[in-house]
Protein backbone atom coordinates (compact mmCIF):
# COMPACT_ATOMS: atom_id res chain seq x y z
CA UNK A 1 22.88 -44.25 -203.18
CA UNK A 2 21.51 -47.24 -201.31
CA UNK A 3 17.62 -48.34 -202.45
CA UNK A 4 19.14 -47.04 -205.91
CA UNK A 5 19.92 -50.41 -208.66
CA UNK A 6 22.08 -51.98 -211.30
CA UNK A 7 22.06 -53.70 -214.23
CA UNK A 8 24.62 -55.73 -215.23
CA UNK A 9 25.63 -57.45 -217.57
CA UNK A 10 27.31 -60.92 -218.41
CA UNK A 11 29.44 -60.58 -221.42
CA UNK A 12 32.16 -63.78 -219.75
CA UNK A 13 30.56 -66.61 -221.86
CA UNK A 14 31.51 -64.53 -225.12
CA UNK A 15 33.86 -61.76 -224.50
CA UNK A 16 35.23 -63.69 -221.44
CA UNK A 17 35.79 -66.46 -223.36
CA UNK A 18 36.59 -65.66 -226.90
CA UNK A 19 39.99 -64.78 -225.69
CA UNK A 20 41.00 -67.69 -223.71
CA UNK A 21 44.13 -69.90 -224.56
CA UNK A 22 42.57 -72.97 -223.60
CA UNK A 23 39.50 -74.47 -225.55
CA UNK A 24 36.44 -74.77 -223.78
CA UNK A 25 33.81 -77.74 -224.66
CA UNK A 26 31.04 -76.76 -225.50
CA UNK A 27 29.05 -78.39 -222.84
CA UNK A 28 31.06 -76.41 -220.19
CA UNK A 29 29.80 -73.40 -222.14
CA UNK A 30 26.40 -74.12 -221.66
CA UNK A 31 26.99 -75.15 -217.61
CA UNK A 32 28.80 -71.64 -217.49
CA UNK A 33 25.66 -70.01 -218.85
CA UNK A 34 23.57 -72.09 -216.41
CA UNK A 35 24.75 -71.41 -213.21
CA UNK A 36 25.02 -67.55 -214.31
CA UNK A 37 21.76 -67.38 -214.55
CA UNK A 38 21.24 -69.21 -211.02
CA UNK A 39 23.24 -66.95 -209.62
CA UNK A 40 21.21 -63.99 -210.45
CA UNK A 41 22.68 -62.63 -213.84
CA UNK A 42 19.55 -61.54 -216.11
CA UNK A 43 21.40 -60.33 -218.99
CA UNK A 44 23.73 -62.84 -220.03
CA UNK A 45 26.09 -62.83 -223.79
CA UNK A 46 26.32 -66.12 -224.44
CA UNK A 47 28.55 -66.74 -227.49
CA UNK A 48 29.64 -64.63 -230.89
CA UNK A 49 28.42 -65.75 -234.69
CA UNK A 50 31.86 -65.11 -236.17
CA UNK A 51 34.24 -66.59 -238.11
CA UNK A 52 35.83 -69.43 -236.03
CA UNK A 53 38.90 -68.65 -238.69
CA UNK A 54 39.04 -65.39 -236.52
CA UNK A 55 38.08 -66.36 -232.85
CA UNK A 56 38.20 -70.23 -232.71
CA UNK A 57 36.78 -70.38 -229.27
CA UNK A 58 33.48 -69.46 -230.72
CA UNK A 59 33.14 -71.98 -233.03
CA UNK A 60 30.41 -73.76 -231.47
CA UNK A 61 28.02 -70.43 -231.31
CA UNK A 62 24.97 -72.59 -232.88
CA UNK A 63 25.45 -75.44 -230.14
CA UNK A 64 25.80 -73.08 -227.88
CA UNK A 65 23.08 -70.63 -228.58
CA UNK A 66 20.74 -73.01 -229.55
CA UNK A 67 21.76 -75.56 -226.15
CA UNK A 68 21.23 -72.32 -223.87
CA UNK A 69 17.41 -72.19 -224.63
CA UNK A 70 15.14 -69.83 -222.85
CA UNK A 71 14.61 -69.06 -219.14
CA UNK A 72 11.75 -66.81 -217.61
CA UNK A 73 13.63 -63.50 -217.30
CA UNK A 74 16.84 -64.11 -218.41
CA UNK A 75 17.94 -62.54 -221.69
CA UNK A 76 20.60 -64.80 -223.90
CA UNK A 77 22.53 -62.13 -226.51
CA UNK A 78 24.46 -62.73 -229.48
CA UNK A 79 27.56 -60.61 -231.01
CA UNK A 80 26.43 -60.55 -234.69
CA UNK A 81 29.38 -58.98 -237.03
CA UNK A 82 26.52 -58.75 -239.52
CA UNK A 83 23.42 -59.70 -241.24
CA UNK A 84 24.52 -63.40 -241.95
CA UNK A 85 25.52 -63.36 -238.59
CA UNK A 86 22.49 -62.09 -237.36
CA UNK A 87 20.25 -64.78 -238.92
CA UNK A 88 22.29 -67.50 -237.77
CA UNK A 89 21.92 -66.18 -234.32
CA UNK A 90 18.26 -65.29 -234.33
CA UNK A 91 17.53 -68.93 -235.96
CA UNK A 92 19.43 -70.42 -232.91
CA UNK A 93 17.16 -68.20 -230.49
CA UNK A 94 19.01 -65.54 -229.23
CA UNK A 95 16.79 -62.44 -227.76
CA UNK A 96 19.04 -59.79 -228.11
CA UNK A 97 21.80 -58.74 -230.49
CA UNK A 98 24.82 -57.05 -230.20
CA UNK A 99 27.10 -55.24 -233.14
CA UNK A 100 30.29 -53.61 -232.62
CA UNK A 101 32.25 -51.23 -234.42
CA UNK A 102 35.00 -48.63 -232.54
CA UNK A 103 35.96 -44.79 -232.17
CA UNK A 104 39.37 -45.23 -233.78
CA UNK A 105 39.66 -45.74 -237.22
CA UNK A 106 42.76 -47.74 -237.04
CA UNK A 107 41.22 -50.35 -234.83
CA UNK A 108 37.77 -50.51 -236.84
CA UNK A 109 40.02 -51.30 -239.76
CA UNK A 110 42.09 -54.04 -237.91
CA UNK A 111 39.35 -55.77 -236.14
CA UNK A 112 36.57 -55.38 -238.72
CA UNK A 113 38.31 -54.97 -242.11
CA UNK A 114 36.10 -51.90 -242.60
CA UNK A 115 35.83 -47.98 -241.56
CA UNK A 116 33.35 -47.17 -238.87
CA UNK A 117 30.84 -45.49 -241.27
CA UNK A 118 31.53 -48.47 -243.24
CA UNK A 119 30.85 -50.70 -239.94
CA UNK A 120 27.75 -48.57 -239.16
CA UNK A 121 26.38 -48.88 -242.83
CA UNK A 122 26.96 -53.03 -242.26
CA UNK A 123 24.44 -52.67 -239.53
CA UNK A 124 21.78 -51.54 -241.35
CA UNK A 125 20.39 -55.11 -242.49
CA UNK A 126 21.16 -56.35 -238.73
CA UNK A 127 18.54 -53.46 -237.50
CA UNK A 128 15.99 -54.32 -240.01
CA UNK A 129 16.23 -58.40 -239.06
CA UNK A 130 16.35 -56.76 -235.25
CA UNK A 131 12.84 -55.22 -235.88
CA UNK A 132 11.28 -57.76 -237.54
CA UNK A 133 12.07 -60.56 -234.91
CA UNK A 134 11.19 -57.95 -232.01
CA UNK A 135 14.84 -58.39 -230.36
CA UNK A 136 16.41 -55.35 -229.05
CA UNK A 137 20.33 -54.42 -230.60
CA UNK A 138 23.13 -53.22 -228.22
CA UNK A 139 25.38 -51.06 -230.22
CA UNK A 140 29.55 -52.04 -228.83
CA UNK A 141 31.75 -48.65 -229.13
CA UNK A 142 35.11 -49.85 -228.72
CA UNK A 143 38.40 -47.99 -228.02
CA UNK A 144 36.09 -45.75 -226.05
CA UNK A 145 39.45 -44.02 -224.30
CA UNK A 146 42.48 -45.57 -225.86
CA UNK A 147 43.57 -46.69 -229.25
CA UNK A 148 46.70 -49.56 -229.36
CA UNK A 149 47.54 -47.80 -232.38
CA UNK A 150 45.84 -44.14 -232.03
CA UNK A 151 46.54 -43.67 -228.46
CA UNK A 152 44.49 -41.50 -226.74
CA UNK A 153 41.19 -41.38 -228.08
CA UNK A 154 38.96 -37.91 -227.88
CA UNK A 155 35.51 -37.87 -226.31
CA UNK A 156 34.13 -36.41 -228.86
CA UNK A 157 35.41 -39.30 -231.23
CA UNK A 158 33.29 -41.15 -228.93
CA UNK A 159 30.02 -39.32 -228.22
CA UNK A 160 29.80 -38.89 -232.55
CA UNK A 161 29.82 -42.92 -232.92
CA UNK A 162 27.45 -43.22 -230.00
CA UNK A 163 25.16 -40.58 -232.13
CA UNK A 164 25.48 -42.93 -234.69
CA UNK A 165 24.52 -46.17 -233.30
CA UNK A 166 21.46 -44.34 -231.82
CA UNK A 167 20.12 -42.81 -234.78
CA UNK A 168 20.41 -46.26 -236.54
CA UNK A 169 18.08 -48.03 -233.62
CA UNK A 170 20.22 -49.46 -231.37
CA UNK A 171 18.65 -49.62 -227.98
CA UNK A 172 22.03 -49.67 -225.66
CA UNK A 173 25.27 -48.58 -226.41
CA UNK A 174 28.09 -49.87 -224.65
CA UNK A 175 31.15 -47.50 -224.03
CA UNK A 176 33.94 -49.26 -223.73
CA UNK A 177 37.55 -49.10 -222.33
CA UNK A 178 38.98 -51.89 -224.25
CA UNK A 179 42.71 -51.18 -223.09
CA UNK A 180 41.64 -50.83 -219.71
CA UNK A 181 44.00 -48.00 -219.52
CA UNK A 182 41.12 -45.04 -218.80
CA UNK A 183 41.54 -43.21 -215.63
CA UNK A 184 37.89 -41.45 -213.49
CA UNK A 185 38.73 -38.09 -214.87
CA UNK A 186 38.69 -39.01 -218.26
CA UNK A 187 35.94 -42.09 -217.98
CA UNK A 188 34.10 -38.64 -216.91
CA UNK A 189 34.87 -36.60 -219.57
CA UNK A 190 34.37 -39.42 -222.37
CA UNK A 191 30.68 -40.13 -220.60
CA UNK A 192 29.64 -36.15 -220.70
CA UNK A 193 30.55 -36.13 -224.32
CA UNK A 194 27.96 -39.41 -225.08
CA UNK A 195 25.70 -37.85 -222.54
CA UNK A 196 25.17 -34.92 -224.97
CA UNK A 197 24.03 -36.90 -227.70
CA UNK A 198 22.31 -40.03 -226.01
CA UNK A 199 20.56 -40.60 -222.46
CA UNK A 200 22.12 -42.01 -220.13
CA UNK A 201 19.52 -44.81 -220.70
CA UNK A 202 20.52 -46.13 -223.56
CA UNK A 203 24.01 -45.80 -222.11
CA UNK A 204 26.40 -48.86 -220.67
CA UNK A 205 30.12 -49.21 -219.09
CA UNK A 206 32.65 -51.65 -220.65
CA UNK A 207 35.78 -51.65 -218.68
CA UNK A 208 38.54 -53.77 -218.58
CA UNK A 209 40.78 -54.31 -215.57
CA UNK A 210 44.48 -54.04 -217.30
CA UNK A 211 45.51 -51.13 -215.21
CA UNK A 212 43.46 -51.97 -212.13
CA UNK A 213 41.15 -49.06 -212.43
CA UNK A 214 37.94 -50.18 -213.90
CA UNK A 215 36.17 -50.30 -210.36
CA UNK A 216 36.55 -46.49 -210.30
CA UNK A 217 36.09 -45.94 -213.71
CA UNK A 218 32.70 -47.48 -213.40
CA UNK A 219 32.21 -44.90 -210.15
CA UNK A 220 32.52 -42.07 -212.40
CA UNK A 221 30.29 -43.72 -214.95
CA UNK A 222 27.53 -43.91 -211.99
CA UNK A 223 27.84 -40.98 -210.75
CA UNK A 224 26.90 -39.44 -214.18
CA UNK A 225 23.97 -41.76 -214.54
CA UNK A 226 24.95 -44.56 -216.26
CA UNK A 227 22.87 -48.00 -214.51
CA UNK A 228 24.41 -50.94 -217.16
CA UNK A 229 27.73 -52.37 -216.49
CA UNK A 230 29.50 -55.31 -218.26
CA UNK A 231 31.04 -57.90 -216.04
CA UNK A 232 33.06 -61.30 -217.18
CA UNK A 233 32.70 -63.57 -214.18
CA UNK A 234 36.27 -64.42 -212.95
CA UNK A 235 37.47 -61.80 -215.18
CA UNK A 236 38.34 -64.13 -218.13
CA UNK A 237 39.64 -62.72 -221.39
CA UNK A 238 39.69 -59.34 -223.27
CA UNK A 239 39.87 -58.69 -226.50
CA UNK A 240 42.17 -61.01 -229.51
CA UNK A 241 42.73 -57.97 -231.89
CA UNK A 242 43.62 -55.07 -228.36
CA UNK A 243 47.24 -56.47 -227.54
CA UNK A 244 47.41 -55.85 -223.86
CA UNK A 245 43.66 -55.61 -222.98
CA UNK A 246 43.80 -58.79 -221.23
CA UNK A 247 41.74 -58.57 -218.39
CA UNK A 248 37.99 -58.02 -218.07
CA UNK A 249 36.50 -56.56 -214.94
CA UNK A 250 35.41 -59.73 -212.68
CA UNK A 251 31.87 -59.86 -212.16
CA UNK A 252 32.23 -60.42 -208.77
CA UNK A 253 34.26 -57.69 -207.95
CA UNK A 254 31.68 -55.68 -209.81
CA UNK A 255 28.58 -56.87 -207.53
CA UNK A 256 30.90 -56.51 -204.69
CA UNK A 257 31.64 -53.22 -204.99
CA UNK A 258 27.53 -52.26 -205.66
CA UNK A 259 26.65 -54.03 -202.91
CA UNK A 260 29.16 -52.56 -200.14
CA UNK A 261 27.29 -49.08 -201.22
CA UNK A 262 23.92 -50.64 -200.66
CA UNK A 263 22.78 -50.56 -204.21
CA UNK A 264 21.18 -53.79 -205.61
CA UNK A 265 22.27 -56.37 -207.74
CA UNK A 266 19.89 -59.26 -208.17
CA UNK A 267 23.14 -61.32 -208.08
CA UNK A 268 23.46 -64.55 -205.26
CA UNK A 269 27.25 -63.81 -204.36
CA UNK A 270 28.15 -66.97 -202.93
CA UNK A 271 26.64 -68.80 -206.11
CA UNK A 272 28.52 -66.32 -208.23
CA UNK A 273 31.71 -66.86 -206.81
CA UNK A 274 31.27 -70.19 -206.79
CA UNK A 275 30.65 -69.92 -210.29
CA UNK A 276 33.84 -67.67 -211.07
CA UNK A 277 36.51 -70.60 -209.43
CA UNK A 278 34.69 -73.51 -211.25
CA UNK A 279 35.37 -71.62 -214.19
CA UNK A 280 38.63 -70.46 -213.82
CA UNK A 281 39.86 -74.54 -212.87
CA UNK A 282 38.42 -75.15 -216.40
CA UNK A 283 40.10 -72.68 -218.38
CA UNK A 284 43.77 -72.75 -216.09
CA UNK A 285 43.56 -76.79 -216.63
CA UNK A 286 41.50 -77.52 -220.15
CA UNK A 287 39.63 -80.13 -217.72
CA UNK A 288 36.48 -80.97 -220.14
């Protein structure tokens, strides 16, 4: 594998974030989103234009996206729940979008009010705003291997929502494990289901930590093919509406592990780590 790369992925400042007790001010935000991209991280999700009535912590997505600006290769994305969202965040200057909808019904219908063809059909308007402001649209499949009130979610479930995303335009789709229960064998099986109806291309890993397998679930997601994985530096938050997904996969232990099999990162470690203790002293302490 070595000579061989990844991608990955910053989603801390927003999914990291969004699920933290302890408020962070905005300006620490925007310091956070700094010194990622020092450290090496190209592809960085900066905040989420939703309701702060649902996720308070993102509140300040104008500030934020608009206080990020722009950086010579370094992409700032957006979580858009829809097409108000979506112009908010493209008038603040993001350069990517991301919408998100699940493979369970029951958690589409708790987190988003709305059935995933229902979800998929809210998209539409985000694409065509997408196209016209030339910004490319990751597509978030949630509950990619376990429902908190399905259980056990099939591959197939999976791989047909993936189909959807890609036939509406969306240039990624993330797969994730948003229970962080998933286990190799069935990371596998869930990724050869969405490998039959997308390339693994347009394919990315989204695992959280909860069970302390997401470092070999993302092995089984390489070894199929998959090249974009989501990290949230010091492994801050997980999702408000998943009880028990606590836990994102640390970005650091996510370069580390690429980079003990010789595969490149891009990432500065040292500055990264760095990075991942200033940040956790400001969200264990509220220090502003």
């Amino acid at each position: 594998m070595a000579g061989d790369s990844v991608i990955i992925v910053e989603v801390g400042p927003r999914d990291g974030l969004q699920n933290e007790k302890v408020q962070v001010a905005t300006q620490d935000k925007l310091a956070l989103i700094g010194q990622l991209a020092d450290a090496g991280l190209s592809h960085i999700e900066a905040t989420a234009f939703v309701s702060p009535r649902w996720v308070p912590q993102m509140a300040d997505h104008d500030a934020v996206m608009r206080g990020a600006g722009r950086r010579p290769g370094v992409t700032y994305s957006a979580l858009v729940p829809n097409e108000k969202g979506a112009e908010a965040a493209l008038a603040a200057g993001a350069r990517a979008l991301a919408v998100f909808t699940a493979a369970s019904e029951s958690f589409c219908r708790k987190n988003t009010n709305c059935s995933i063809a229902e979800s998929i059909e809210r998209f539409r308007s985000v694409m065509v705003l997408a196209e016209r402001a030339g910004v490319p649209v990751r597509g978030y499949v949630s509950c990619a291997l376990d429902c908190p009130y399905e259980g056990e979610v099939t591959p197939e479930a999976v791989a047909a929502v993936a189909a959807d995303l890609l036939a509406l335009g969306c240039n990624e789709i993330a797969l994730s494990d948003t229970l962080g229960r998933g286990t190799p064998e069935r990371t596998a099986a869930m990724v050869e289901a969405a490998l039959r109806r997308a390339p693994a291309t347009m394919l990315a890993g989204h695992f959280h930590d909860t069970s302390g397998r997401a470092i070999a679930n993302v092995a089984a997601a390489w070894e199929l093919g998959l090249r974009v994985f989501d990290g949230s530096v010091s492994g801050l938050g997980g999702c408000p509406y998943a009880p028990g997904a606590a836990g994102n996969l640390a970005t650091e232990r996510l370069v580390a592990h690429f980079e003990t099999k010789g595969i490149a990162t891009g990432i500065d470690r040292a500055r990264l780590d760095a990075v991942a203790e200033w940040i956790a002293a400001r969200t264990a302490s509220g220090a502003q």
